[in-house]
Protein backbone atom coordinates (compact mmCIF):
# COMPACT_ATOMS: atom_id res chain seq x y z
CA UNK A 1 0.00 0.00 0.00
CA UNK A 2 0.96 3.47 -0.64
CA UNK A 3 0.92 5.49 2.69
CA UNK A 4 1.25 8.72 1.12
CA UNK A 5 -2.11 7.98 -0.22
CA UNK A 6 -3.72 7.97 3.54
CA UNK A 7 -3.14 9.62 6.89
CA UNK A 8 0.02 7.98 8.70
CA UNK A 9 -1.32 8.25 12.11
CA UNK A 10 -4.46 6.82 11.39
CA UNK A 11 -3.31 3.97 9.53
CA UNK A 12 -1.04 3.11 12.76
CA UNK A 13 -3.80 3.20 14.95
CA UNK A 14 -6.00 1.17 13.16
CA UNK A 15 -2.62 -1.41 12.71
CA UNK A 16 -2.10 -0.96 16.78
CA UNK A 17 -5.68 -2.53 17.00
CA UNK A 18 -5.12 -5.47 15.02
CA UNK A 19 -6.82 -4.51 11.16
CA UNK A 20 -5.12 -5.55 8.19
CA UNK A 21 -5.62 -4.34 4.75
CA UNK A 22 -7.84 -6.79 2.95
CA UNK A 23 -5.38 -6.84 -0.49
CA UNK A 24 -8.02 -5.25 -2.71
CA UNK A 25 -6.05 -2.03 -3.42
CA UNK A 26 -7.55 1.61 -3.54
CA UNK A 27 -10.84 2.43 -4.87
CA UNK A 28 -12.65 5.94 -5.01
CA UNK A 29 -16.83 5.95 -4.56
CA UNK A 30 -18.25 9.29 -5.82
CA UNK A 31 -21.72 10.28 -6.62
CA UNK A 32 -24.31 12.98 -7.10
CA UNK A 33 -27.34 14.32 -5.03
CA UNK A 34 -29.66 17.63 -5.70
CA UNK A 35 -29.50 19.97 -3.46
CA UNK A 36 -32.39 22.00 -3.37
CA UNK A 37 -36.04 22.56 -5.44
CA UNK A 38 -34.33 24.32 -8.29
CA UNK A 39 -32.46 20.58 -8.94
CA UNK A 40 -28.52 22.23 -8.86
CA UNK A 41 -26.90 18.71 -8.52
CA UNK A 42 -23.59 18.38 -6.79
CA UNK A 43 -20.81 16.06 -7.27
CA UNK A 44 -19.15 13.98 -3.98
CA UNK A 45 -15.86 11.97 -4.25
CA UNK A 46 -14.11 10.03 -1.35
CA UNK A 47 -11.36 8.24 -1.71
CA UNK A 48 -8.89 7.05 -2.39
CA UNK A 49 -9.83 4.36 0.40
CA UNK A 50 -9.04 1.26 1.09
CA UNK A 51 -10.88 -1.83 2.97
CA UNK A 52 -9.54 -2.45 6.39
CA UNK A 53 -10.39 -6.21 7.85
CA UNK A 54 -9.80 -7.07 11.27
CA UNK A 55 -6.94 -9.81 11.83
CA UNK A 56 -8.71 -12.92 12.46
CA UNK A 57 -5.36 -14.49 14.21
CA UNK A 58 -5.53 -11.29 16.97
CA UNK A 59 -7.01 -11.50 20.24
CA UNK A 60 -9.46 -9.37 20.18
CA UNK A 61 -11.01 -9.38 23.66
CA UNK A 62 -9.27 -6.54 24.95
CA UNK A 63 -10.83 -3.83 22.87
């Protein structure tokens, strides 16, 4: 994984608590919703992301 691509100190936390990254790379979701009666649409993105899974082989009881 690229860790310039996602915040350091996060990524150590979640690491410190036993989640892995599941191997499926980066992926971006994005959509649209209007926001009001005159139907101006507006654009989200959020990413780039990637899917944390929790390390099956941890103990897990004290968290």
């Amino acid at each position: 994984m690229k860790l310039t691509s996602i915040n350091r100190l996060i990524f150590a936390l979640y690491e410190r608590l036993g989640y892995l990254e599941s191997g499926l790379g980066e992926f971006t979701t994005s959509g649209t919703y209007v926001v009001d009666d005159a139907d101006h649409v507006v654009g989200w993105t959020n990413g780039p992301q990637v899917l944390l899974i929790k390390n099956p082989s941890e103990n897990t009881s004290k968290y």
